[in-house]
Protein backbone atom coordinates (compact mmCIF):
# COMPACT_ATOMS: atom_id res chain seq x y z
CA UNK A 1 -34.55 121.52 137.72
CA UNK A 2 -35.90 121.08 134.40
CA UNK A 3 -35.29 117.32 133.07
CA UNK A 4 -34.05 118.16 129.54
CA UNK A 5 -31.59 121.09 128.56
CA UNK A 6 -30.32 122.59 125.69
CA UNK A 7 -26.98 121.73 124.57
CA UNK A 8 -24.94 121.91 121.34
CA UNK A 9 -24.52 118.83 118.83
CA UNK A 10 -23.03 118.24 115.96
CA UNK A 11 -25.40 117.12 112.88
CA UNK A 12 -24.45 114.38 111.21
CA UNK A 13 -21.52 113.30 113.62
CA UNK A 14 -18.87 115.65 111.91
CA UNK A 15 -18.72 118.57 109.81
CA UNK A 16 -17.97 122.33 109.70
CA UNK A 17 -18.70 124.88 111.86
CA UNK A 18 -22.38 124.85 110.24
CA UNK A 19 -22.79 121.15 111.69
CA UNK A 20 -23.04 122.57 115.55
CA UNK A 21 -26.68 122.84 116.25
CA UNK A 22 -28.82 123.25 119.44
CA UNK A 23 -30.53 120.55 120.05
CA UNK A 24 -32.71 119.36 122.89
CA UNK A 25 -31.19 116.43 125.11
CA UNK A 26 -31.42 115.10 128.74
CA UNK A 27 -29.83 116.98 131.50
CA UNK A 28 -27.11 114.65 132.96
CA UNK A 29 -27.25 113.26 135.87
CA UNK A 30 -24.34 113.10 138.64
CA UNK A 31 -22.63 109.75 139.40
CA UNK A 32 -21.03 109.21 142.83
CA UNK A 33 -18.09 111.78 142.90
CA UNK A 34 -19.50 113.98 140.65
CA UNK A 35 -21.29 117.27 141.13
CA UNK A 36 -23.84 118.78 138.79
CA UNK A 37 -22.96 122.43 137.56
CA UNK A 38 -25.38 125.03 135.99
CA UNK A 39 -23.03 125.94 133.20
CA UNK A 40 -22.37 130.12 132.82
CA UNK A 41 -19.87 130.01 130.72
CA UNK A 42 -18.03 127.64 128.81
CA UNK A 43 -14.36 127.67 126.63
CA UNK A 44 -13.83 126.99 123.04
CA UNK A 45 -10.43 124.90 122.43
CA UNK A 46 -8.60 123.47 119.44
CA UNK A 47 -9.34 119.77 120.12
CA UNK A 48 -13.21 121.25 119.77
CA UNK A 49 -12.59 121.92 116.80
CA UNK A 50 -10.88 118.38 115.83
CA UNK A 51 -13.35 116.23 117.79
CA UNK A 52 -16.23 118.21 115.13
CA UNK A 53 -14.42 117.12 112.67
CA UNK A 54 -13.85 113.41 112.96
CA UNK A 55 -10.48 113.64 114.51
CA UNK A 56 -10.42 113.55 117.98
CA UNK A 57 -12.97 110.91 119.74
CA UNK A 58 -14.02 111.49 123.29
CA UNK A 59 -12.38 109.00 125.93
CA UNK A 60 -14.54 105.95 126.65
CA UNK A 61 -17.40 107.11 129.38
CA UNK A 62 -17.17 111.00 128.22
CA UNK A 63 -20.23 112.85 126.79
CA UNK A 64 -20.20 112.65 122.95
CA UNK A 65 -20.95 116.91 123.43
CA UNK A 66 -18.32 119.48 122.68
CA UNK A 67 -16.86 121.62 125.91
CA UNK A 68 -14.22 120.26 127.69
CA UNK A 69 -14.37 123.23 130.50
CA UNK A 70 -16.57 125.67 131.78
CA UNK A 71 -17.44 128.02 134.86
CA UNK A 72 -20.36 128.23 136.59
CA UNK A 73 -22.34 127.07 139.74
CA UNK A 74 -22.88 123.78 141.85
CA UNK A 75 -26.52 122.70 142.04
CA UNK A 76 -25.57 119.04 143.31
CA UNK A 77 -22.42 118.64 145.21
CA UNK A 78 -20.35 116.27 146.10
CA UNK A 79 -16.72 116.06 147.98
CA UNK A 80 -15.52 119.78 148.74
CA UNK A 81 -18.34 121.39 147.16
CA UNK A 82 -22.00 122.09 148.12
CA UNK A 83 -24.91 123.57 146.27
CA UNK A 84 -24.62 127.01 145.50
CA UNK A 85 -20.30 126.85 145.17
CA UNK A 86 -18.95 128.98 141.72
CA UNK A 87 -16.45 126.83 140.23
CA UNK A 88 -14.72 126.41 137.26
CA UNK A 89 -14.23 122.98 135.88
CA UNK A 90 -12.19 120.96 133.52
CA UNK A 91 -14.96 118.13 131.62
CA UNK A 92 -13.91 115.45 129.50
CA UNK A 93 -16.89 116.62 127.20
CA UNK A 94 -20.17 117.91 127.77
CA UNK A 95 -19.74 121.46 128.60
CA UNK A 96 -21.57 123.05 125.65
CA UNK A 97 -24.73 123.10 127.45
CA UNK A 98 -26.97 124.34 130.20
CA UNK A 99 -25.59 121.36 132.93
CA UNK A 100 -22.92 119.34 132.95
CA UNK A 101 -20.94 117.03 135.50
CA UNK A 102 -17.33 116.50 136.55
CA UNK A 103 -15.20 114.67 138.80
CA UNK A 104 -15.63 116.62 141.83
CA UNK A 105 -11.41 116.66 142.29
CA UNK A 106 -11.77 118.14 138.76
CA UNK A 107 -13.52 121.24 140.07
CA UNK A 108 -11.58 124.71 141.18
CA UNK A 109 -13.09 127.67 142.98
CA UNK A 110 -13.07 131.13 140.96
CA UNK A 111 -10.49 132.58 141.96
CA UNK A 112 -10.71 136.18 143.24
CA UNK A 113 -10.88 139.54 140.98
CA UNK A 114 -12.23 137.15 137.97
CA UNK A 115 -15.99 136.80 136.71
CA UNK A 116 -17.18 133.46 135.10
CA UNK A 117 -16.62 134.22 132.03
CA UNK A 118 -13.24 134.51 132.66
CA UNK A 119 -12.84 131.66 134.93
CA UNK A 120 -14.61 129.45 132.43
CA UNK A 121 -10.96 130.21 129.95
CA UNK A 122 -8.67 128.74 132.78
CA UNK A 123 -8.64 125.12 133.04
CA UNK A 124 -7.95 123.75 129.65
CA UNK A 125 -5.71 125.92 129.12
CA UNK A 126 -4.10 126.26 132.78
CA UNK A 127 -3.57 122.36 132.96
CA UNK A 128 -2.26 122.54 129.05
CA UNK A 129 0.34 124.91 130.45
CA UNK A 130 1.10 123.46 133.62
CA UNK A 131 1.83 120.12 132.82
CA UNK A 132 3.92 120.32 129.42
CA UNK A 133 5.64 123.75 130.38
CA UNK A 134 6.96 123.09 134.13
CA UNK A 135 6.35 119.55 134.54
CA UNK A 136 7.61 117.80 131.02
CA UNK A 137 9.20 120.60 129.90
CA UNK A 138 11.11 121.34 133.70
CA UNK A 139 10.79 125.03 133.20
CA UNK A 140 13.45 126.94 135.96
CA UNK A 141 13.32 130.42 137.03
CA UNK A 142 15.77 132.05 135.12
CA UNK A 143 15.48 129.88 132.05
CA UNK A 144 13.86 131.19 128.32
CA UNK A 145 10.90 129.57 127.25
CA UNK A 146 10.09 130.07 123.66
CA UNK A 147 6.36 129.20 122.14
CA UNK A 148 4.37 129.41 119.41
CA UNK A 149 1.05 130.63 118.22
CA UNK A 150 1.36 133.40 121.12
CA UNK A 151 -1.95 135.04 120.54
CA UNK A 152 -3.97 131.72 121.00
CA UNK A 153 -5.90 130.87 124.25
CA UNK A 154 -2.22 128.31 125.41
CA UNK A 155 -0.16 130.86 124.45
CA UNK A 156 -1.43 134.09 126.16
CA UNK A 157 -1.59 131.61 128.98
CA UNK A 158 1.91 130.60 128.86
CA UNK A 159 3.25 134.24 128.13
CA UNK A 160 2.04 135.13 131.89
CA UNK A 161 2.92 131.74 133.54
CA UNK A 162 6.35 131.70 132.42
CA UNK A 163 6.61 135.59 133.64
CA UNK A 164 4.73 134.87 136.66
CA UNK A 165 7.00 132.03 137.32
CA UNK A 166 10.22 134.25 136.70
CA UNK A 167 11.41 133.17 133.30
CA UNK A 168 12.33 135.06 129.94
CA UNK A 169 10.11 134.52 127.34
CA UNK A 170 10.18 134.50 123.48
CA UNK A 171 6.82 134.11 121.87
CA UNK A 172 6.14 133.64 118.20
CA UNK A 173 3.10 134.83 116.34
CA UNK A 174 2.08 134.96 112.46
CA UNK A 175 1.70 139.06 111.79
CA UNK A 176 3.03 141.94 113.20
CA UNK A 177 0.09 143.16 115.62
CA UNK A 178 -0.06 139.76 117.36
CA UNK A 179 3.89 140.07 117.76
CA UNK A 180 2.66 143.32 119.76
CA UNK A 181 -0.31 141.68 121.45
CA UNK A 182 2.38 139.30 122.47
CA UNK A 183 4.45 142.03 123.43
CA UNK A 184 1.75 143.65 125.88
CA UNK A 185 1.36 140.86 127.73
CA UNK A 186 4.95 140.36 128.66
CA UNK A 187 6.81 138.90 126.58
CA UNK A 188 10.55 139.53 126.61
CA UNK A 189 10.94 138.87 122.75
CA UNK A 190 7.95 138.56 120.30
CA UNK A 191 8.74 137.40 116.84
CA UNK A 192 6.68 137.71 113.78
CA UNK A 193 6.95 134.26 112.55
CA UNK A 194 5.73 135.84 108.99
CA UNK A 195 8.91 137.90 108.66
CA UNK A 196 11.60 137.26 110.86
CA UNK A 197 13.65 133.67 111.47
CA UNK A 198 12.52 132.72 115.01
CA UNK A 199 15.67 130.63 115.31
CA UNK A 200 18.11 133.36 115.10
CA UNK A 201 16.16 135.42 117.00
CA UNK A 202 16.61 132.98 119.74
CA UNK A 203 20.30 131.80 119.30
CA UNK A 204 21.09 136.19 119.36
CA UNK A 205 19.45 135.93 122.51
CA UNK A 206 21.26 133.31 124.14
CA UNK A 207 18.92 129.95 122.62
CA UNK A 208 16.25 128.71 125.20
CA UNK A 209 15.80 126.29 127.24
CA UNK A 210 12.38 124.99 126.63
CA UNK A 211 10.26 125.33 123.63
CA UNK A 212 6.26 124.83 123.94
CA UNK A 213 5.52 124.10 120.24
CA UNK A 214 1.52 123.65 118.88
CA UNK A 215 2.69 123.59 115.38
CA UNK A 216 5.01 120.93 114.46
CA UNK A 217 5.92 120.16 111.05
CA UNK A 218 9.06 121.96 109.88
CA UNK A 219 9.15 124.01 113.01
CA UNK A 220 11.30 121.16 114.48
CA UNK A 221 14.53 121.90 113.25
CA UNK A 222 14.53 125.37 113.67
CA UNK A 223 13.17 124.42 117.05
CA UNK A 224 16.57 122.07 117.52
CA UNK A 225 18.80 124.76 115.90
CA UNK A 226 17.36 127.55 118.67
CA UNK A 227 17.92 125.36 121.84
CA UNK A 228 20.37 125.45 124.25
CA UNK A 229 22.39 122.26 125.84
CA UNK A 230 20.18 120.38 127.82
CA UNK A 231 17.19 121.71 126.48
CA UNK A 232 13.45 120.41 126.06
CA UNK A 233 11.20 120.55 123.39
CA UNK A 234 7.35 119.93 124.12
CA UNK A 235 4.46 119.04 121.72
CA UNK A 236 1.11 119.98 122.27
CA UNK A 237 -0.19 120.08 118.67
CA UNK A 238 0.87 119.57 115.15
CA UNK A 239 -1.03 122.04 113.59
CA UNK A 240 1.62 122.78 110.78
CA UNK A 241 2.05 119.35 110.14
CA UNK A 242 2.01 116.20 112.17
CA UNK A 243 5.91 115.02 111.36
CA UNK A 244 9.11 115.77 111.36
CA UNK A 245 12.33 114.81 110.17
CA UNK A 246 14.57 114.03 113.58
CA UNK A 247 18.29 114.88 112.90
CA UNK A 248 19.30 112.53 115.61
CA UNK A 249 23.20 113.79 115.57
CA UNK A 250 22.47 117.24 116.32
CA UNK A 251 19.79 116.36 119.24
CA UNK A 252 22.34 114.06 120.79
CA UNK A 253 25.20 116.76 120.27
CA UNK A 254 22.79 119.27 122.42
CA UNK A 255 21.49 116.21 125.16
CA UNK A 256 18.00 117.36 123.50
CA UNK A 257 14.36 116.12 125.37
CA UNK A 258 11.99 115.86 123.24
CA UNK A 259 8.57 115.08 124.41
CA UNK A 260 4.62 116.24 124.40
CA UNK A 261 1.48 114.82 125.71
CA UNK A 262 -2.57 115.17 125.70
CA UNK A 263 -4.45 116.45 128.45
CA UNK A 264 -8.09 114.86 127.79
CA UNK A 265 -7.40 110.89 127.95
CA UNK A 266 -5.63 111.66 131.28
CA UNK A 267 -7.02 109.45 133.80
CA UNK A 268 -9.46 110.77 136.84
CA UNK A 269 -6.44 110.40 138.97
CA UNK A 270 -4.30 112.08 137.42
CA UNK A 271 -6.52 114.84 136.59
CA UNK A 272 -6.82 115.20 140.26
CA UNK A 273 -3.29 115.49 140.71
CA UNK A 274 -3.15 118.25 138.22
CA UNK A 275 -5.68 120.48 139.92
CA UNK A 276 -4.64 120.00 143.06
CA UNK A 277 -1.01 121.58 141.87
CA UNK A 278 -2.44 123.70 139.52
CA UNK A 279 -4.88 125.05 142.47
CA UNK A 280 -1.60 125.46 144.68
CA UNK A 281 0.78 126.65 142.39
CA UNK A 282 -1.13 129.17 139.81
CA UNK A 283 -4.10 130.24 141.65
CA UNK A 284 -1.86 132.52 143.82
CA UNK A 285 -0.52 134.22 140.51
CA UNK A 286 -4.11 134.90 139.40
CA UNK A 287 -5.40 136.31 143.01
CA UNK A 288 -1.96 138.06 142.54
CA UNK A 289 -2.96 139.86 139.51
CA UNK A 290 -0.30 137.66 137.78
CA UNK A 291 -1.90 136.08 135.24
CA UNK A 292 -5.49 136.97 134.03
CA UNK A 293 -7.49 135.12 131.29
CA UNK A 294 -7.22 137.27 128.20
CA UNK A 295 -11.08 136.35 126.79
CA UNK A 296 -10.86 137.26 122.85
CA UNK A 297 -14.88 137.61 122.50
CA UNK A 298 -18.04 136.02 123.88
CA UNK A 299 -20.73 134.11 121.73
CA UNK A 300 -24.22 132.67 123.08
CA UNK A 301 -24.36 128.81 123.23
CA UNK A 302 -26.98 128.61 120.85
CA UNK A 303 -24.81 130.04 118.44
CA UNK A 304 -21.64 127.65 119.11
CA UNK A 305 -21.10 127.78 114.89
CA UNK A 306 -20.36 131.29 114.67
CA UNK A 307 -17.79 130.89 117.76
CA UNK A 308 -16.48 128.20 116.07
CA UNK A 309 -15.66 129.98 112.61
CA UNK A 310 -14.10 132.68 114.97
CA UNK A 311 -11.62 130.40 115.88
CA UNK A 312 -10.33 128.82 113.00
CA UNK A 313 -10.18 132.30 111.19
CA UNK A 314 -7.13 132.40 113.25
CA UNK A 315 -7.82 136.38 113.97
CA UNK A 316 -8.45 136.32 117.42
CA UNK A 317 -5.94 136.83 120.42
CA UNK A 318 -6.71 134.78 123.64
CA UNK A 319 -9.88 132.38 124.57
CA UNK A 320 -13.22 131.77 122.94
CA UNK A 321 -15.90 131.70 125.27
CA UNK A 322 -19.41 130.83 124.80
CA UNK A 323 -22.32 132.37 127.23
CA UNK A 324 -25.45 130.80 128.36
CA UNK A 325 -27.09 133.50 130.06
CA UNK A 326 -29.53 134.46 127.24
CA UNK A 327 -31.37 131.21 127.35
């Protein structure tokens, strides 16, 4: 294996899109519990995109690189998996690059019917999913989940999860052909955000039981106004605004949850924990034909910039994936 790699940093510390460069760097090197992957494939995400920035540090011990998941195949193993294994992977950093390492309990096989590329789009946003809908947010079969930002690489996630998982959804998207998009991948109700009140789309319907919200800001109230008694509201983001004004009477008068949490400064253990359920509970929907990755457009790593102004033109529907293949 070649002792230096190429990998994607960002000049100057922080900046735009412009900022990510390839540069030439050592290739890591596995620590006990870790296996070494030869990257394929690796997702773009929104806390990318705020770590290039300024705004979102990686945890102490992380690589200072961009990628926090990727797909591709095991050159040193360790725990389950030998050389030569396909995996996808969820990083704390580092996956912008040729190699990278994980936690060897951090590691899933591809599932079945799904190429790299695709597999490289699951974990982020599988675990995202996973934990805040059904574990903080309790999601039942029969309830109504409502999100937001349904076209993004969470929310086509969550669309099919929910379904897969027997709920009713109502998904919320800014324009009229992601309302469709939203639409065609199963959602029960898709409002355009731009035109329509989501809240009283959602109280015709019955309210809902759990809201996934990335936006924040003045979303909360109509968030509070749409749910039903007993129901949960979960954070992810705040990307509309990072408070809100809490009318405390009204979420006591519906025994309101309100709650959220990050996936990256999770523990090792608890990571574990995560893909261990995840591996048991969603991989079946996948190999089911379920749920499938809905991959928006590919980019080479080298040109990591471009993928990044991609994504925060806010035009594409599903995940960001960048391609190492042509190096």
């Amino acid at each position: 294996m070649p002792q230096m790699m190429t990998a994607i940093a960002i000049e100057g510390g922080k900046g735009p899109a412009e900022a990510l460069k390839p540069v030439q760097i050592e290739r890591p090197a596995p620590k006990a519990g870790q296996i070494l992957i030869k990257v394929h494939a690796a997702g773009i995400n929104r806390p990318d995109l705020l770590q290039r920035m300024g705004f979102y540090p990686p945890p102490p011990g992380s690589p200072e690189t961009l990628g926090l998941e990727v797909a591709g195949e095991v050159v040193e193993g360790a725990g389950r998996w030998k050389a030569g294994d396909r995996v996808c992977a969820l990083l704390g950093g580092g996956g912008y690059a040729e190699y990278a390492v994980c936690d060897a309990r951090h590691a899933l096989p591809i599932p079945k019917g799904l190429d790299l590329v695709q597999a490289a789009a699951l974990p982020e946003t599988v675990f995202t999913v996973f934990a805040n809908v059904f574990e903080h947010g309790g999601l039942k079969m029969g309830e109504t989940l409502m999100l937001h930002g349904a076209t993004s690489g969470i929310g086509t996630t969550a669309i099919q999860m929910a379904k897969a998982y027997g709920a009713k959804v109502i998904a919320t998207a800014r324009g009229a052909a992601k309302a469709k998009a939203a639409r065609e991948l199963g959602a029960d109700i898709a409002v355009d955000a731009r035109t329509e009140d989501f809240a009283e789309v959602a109280k015709r319907e019955g309210g809902v039981d759990v809201v996934l919200d990335m936006v924040g800001g003045d979303y909360f109230s109509r968030n509070l106004d749409a749910l039903k008694m007993d129901g949960r509201i979960v954070f992810i983001a705040s990307l509309g605004g990072g408070e809100a004004v809490l009318p405390i009477g009204r979420l006591m008068q519906k025994r309101g949850v309100v709650t959220g949490s990050t996936l990256r400064p999770r523990n090792p253990d608890e990571k574990a924990r995560l893909a261990a359920a995840v591996e048991e509970r969603v991989w079946p929907w996948i190999e089911a034909g379920k749920l499938r990755p809905l991959v928006d457009s590919t980019f080479p790593l080298i040109e990591a910039a471009k993928a990044h102004a991609h994504l925060e033109a806010n035009d594409h529907v599903g995940k960001v994936v960048l391609v190492t293949e042509s190096l």
